[in-house]
PDB file of N, CA and C in Angstrom:
ATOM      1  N   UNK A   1       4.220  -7.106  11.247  1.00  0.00           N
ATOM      2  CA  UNK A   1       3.140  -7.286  12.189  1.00  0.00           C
ATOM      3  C   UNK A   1       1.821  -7.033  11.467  1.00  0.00           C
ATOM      4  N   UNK A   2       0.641  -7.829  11.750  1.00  0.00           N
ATOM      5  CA  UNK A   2      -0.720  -7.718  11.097  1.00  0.00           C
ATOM      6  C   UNK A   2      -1.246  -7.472  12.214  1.00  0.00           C
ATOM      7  N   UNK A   3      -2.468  -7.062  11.603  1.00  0.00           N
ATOM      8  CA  UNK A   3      -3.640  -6.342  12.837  1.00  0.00           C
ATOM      9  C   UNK A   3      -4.625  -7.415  12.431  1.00  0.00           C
ATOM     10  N   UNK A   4      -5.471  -8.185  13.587  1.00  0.00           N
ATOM     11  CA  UNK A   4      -6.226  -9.018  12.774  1.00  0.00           C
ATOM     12  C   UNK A   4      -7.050  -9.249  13.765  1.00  0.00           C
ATOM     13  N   UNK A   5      -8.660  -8.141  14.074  1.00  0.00           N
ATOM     14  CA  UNK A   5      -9.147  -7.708  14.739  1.00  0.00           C
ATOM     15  C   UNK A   5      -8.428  -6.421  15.789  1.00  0.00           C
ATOM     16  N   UNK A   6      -8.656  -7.373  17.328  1.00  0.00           N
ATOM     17  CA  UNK A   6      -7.900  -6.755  18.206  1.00  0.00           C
ATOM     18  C   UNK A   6      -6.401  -7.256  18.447  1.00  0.00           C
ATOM     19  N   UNK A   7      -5.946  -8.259  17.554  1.00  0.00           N
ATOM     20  CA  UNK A   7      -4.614  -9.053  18.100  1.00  0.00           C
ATOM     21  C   UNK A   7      -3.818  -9.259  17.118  1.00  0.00           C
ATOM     22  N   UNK A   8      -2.373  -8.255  17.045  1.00  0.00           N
ATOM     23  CA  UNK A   8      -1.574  -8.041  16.663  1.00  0.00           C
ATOM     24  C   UNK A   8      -1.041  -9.568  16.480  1.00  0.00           C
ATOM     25  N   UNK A   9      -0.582 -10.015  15.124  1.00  0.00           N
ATOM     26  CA  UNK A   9       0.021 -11.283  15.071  1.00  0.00           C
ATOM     27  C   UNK A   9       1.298 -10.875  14.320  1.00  0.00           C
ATOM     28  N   UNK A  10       2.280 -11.618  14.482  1.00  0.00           N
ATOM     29  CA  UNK A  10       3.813 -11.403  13.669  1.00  0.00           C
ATOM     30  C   UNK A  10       3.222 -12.106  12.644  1.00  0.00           C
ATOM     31  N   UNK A  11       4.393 -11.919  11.102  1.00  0.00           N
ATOM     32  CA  UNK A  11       3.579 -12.739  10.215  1.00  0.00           C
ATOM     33  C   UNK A  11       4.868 -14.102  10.247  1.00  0.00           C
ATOM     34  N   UNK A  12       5.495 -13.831  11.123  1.00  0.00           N
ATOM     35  CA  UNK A  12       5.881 -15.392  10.967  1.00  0.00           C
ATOM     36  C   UNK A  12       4.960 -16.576  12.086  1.00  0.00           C
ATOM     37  N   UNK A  13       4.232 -15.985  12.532  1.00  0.00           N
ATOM     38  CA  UNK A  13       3.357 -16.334  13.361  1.00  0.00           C
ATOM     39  C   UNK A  13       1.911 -16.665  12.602  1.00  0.00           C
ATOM     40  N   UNK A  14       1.696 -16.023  11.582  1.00  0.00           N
ATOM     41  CA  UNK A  14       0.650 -16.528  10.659  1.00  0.00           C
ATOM     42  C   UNK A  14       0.559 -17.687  10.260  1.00  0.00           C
ATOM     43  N   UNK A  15       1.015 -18.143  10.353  1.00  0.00           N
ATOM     44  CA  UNK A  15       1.092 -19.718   9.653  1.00  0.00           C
ATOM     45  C   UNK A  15       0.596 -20.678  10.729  1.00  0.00           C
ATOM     46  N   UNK A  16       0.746 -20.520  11.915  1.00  0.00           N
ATOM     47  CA  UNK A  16      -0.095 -21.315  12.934  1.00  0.00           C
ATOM     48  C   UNK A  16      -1.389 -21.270  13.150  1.00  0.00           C
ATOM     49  N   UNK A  17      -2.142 -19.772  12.557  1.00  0.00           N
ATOM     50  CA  UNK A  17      -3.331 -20.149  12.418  1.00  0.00           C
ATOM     51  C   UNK A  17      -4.214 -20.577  11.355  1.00  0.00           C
ATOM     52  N   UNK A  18      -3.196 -21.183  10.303  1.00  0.00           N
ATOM     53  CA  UNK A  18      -4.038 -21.571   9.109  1.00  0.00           C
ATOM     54  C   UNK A  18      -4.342 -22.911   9.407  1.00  0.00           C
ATOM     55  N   UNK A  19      -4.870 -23.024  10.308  1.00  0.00           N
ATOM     56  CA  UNK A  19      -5.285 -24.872  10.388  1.00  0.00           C
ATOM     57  C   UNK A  19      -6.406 -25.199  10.322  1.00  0.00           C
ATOM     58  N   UNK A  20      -6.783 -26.134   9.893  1.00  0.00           N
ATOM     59  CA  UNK A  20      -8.286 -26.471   9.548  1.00  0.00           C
ATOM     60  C   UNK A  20      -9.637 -26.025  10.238  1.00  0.00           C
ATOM     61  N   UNK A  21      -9.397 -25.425  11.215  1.00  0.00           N
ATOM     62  CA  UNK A  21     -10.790 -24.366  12.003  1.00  0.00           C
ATOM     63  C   UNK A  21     -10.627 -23.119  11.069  1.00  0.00           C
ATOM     64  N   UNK A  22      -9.531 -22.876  10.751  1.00  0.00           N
ATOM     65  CA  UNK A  22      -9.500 -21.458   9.922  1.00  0.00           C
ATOM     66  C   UNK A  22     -10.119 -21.901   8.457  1.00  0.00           C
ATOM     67  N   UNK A  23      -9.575 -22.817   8.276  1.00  0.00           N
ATOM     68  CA  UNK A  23      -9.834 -23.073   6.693  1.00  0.00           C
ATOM     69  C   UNK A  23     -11.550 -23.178   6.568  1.00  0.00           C
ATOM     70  N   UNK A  24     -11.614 -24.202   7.613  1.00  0.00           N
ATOM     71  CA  UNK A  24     -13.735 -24.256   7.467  1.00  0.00           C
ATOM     72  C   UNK A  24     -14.061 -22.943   7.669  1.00  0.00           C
ATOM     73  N   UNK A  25     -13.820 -22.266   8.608  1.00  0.00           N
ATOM     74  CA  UNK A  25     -14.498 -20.455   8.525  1.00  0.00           C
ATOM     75  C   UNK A  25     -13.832 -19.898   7.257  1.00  0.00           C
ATOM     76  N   UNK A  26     -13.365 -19.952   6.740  1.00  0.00           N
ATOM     77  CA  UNK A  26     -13.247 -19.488   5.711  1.00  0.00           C
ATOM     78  C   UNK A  26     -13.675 -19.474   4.389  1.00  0.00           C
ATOM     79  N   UNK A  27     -13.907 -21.027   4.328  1.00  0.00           N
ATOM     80  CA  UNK A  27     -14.909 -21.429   3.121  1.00  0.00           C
ATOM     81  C   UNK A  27     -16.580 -20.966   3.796  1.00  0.00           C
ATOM     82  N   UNK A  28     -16.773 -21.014   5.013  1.00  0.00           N
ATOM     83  CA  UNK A  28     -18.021 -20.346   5.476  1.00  0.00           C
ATOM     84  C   UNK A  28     -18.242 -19.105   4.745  1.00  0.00           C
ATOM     85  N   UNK A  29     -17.511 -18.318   4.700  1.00  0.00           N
ATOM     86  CA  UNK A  29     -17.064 -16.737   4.432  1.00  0.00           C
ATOM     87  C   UNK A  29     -17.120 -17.129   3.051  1.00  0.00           C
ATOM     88  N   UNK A  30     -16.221 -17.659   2.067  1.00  0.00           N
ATOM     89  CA  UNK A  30     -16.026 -17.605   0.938  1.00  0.00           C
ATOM     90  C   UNK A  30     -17.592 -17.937   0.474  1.00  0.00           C
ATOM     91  N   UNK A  31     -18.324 -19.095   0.883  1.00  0.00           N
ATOM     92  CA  UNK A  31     -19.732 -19.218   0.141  1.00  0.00           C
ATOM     93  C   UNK A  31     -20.450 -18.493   0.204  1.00  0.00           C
ATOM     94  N   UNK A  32     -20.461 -17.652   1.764  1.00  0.00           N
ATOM     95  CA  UNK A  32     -21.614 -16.857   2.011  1.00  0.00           C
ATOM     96  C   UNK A  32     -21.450 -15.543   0.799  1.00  0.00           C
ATOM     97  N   UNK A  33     -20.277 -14.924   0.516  1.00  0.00           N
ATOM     98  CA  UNK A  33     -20.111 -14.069  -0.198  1.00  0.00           C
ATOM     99  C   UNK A  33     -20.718 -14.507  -1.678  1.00  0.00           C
ATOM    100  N   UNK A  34     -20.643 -15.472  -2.077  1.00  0.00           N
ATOM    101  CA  UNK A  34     -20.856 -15.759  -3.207  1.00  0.00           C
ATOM    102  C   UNK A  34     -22.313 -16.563  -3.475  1.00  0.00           C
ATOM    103  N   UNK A  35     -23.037 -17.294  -2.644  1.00  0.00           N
ATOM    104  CA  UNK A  35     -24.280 -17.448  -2.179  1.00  0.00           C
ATOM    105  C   UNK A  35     -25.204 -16.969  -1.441  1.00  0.00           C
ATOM    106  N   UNK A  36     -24.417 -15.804  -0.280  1.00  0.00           N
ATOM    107  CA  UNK A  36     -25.560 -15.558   0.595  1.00  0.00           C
ATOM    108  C   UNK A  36     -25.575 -16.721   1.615  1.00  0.00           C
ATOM    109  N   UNK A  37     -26.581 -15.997   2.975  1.00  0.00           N
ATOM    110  CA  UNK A  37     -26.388 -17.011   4.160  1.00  0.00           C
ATOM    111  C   UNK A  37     -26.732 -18.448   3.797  1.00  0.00           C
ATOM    112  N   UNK A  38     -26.645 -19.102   4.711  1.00  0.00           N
ATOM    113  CA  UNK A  38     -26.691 -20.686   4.165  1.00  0.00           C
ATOM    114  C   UNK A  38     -28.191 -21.180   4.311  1.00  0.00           C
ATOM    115  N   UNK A  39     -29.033 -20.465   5.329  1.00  0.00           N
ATOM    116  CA  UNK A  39     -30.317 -21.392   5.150  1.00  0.00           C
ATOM    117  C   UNK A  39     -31.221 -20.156   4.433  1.00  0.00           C
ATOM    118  N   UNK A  40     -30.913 -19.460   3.617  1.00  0.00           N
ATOM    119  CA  UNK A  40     -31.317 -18.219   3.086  1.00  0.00           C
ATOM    120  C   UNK A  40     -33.186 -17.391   3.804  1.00  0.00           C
ATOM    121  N   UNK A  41     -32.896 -17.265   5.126  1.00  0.00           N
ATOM    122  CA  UNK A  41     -34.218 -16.875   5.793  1.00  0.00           C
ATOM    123  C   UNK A  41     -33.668 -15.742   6.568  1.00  0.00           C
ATOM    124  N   UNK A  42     -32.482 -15.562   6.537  1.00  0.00           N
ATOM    125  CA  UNK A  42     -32.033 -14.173   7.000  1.00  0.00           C
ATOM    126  C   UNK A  42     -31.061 -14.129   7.516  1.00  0.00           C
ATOM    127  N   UNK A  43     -30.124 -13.212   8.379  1.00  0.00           N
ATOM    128  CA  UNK A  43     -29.080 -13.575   9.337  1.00  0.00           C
ATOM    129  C   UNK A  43     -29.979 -14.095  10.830  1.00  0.00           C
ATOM    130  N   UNK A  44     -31.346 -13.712  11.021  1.00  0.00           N
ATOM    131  CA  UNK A  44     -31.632 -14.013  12.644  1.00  0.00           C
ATOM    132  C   UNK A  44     -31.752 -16.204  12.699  1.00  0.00           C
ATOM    133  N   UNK A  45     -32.088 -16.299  11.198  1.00  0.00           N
ATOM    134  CA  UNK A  45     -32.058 -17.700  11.574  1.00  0.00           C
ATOM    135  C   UNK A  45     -30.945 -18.425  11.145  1.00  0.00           C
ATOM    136  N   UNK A  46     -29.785 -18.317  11.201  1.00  0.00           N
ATOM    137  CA  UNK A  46     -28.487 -18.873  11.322  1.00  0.00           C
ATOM    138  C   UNK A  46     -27.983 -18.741  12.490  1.00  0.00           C
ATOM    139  N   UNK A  47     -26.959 -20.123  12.787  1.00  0.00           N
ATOM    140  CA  UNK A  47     -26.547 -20.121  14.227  1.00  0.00           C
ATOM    141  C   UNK A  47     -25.458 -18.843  14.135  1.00  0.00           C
ATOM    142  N   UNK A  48     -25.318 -18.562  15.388  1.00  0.00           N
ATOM    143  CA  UNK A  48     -24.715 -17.554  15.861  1.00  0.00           C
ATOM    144  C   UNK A  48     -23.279 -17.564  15.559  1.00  0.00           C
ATOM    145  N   UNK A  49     -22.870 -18.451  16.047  1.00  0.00           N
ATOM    146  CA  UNK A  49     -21.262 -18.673  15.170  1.00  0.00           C
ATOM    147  C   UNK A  49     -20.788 -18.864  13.301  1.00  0.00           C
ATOM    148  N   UNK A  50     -22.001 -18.983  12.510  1.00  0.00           N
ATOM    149  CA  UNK A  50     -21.974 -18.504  11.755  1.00  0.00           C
ATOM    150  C   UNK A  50     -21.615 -17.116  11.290  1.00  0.00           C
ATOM    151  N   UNK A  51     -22.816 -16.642  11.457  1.00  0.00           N
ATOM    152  CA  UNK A  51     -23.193 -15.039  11.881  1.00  0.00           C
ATOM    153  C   UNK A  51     -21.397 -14.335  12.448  1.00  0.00           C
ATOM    154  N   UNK A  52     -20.992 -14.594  13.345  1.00  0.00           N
ATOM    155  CA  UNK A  52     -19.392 -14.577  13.998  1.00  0.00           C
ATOM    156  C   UNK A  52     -18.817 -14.378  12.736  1.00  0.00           C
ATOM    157  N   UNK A  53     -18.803 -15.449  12.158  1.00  0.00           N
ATOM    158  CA  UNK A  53     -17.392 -15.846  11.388  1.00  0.00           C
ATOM    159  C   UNK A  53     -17.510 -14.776   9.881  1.00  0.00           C
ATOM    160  N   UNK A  54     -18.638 -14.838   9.789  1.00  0.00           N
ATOM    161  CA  UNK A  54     -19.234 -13.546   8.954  1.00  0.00           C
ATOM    162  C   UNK A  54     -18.631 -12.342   9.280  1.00  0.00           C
ATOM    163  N   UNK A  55     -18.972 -12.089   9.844  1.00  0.00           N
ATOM    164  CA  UNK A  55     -18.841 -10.584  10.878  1.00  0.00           C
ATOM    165  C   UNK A  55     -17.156 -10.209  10.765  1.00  0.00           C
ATOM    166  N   UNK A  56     -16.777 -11.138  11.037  1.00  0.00           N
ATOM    167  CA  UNK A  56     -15.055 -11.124  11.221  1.00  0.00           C
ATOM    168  C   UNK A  56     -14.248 -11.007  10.071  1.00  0.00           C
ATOM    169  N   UNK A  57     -14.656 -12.202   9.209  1.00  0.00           N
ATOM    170  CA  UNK A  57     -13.925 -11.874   7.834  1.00  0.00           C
ATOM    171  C   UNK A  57     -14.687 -10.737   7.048  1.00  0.00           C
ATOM    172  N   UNK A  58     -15.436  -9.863   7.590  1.00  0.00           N
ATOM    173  CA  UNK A  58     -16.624  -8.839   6.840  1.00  0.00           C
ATOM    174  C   UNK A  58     -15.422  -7.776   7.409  1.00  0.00           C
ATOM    175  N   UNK A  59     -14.939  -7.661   8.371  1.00  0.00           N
ATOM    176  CA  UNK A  59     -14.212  -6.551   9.148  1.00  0.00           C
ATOM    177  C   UNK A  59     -12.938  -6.389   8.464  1.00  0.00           C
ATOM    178  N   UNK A  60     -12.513  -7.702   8.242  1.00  0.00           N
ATOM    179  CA  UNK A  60     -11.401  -7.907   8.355  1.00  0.00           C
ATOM    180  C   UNK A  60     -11.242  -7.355   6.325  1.00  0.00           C
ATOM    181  N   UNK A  61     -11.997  -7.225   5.777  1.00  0.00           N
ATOM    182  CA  UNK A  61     -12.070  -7.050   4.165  1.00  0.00           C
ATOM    183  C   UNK A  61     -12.560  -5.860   4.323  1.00  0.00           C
ATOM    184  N   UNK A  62     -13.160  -5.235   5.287  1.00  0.00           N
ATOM    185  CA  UNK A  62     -13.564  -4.014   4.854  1.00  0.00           C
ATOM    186  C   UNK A  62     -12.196  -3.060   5.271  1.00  0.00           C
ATOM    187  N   UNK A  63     -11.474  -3.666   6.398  1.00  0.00           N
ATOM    188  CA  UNK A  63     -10.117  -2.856   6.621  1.00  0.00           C
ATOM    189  C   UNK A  63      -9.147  -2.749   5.882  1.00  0.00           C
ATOM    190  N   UNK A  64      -9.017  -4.076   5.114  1.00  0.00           N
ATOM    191  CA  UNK A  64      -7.998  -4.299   4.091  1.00  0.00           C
ATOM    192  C   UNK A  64      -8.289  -3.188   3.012  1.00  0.00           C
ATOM    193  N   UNK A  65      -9.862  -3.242   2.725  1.00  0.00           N
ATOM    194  CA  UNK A  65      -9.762  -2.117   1.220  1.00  0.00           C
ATOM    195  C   UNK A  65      -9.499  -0.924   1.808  1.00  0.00           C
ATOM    196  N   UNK A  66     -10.268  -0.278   2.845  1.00  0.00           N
ATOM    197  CA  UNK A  66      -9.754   0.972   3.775  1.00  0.00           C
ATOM    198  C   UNK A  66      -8.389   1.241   3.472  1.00  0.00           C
ATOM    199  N   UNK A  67      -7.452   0.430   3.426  1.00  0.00           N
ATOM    200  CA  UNK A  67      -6.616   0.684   3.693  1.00  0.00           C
ATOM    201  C   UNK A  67      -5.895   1.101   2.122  1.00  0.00           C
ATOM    202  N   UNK A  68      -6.549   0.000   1.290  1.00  0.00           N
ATOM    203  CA  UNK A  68      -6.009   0.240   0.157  1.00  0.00           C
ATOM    204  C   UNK A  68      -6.267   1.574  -0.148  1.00  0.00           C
ATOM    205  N   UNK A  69      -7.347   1.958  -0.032  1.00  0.00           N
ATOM    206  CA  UNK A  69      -8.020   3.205  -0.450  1.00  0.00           C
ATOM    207  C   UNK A  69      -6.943   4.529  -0.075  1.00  0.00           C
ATOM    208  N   UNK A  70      -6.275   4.207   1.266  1.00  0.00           N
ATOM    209  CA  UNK A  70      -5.688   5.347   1.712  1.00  0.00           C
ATOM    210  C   UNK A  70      -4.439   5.087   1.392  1.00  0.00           C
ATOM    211  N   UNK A  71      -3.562   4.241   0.960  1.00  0.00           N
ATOM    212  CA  UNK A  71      -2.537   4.269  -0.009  1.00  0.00           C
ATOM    213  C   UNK A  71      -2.653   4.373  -1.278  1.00  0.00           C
ATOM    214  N   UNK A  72      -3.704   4.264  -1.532  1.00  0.00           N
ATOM    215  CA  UNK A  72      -3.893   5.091  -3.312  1.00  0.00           C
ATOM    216  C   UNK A  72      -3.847   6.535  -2.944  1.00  0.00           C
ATOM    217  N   UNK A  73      -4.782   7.167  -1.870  1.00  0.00           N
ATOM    218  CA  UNK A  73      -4.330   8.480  -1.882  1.00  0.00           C
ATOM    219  C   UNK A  73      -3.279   9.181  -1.076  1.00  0.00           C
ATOM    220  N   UNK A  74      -2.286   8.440  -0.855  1.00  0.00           N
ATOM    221  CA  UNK A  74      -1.117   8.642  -0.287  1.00  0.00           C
ATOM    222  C   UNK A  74      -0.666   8.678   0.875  1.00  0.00           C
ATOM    223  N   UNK A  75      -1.613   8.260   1.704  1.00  0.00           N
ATOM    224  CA  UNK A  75      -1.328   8.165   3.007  1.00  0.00           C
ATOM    225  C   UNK A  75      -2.808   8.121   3.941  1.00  0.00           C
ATOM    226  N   UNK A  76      -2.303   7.196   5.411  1.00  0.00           N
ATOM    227  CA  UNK A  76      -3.337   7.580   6.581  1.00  0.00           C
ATOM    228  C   UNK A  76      -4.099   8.611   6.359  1.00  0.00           C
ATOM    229  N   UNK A  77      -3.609   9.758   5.889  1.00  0.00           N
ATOM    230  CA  UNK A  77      -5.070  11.219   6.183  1.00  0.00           C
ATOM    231  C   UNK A  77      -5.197  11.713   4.809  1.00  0.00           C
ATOM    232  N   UNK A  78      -5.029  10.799   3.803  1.00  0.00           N
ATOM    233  CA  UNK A  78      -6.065  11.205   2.806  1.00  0.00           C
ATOM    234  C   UNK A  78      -4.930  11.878   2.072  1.00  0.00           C
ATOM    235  N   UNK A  79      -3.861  12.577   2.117  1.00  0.00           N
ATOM    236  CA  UNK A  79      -2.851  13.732   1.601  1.00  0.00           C
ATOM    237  C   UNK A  79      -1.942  13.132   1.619  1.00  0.00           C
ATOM    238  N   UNK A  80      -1.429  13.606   0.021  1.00  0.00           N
ATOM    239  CA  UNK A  80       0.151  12.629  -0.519  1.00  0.00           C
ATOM    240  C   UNK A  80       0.577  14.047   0.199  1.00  0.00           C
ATOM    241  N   UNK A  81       1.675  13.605   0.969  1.00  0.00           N
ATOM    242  CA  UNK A  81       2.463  14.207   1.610  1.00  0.00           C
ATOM    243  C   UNK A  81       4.074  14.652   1.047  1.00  0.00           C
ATOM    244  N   UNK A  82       4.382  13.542   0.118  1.00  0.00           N
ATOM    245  CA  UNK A  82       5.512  13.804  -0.589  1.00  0.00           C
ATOM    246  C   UNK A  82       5.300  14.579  -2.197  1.00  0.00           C
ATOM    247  N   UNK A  83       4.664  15.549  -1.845  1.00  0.00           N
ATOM    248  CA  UNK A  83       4.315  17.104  -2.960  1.00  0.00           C
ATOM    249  C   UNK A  83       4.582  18.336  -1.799  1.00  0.00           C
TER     250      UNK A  83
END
């Protein structure tokens, strides 16, 4: 099971949302990271669903490393537990 926002998806269930609405937000996401917003005047002058799709894959990468972070140190609360 993945957490992906608020909605638990199975991962054999992942595969239905890789369809081409995912793929364009994603290359949205992938440029902005690597260019910056698209009409470069700020986030207030990009459309709003931009801005969204930002926001989401921004969450969604900042949880993933979170997470990494706390399996490098051995667990949810920070303490390798198996010492």
């Amino acid at each position: 099971m993945v957490l992906l926002r608020d909605c638990k998806v199975r991962r054999g269930e992942i595969a239905g949302y890789l369809n081409a609405e995912f793929w364009t937000a994603f290359r949205i996401w992938k440029y902005y990271r690597r260019f910056g917003l698209p009409n470069g005047a700020g986030w207030i002058n990009e459309p709003a669903s931009t801005i969204e799709i930002i926001d989401l894959f921004e969450d969604e990468r900042e949880a993933h490393e979170a997470e990494e972070i706390r399996s490098r140190r051995g667990g949810a609360d920070g303490h390798d537990n198996n010492r």
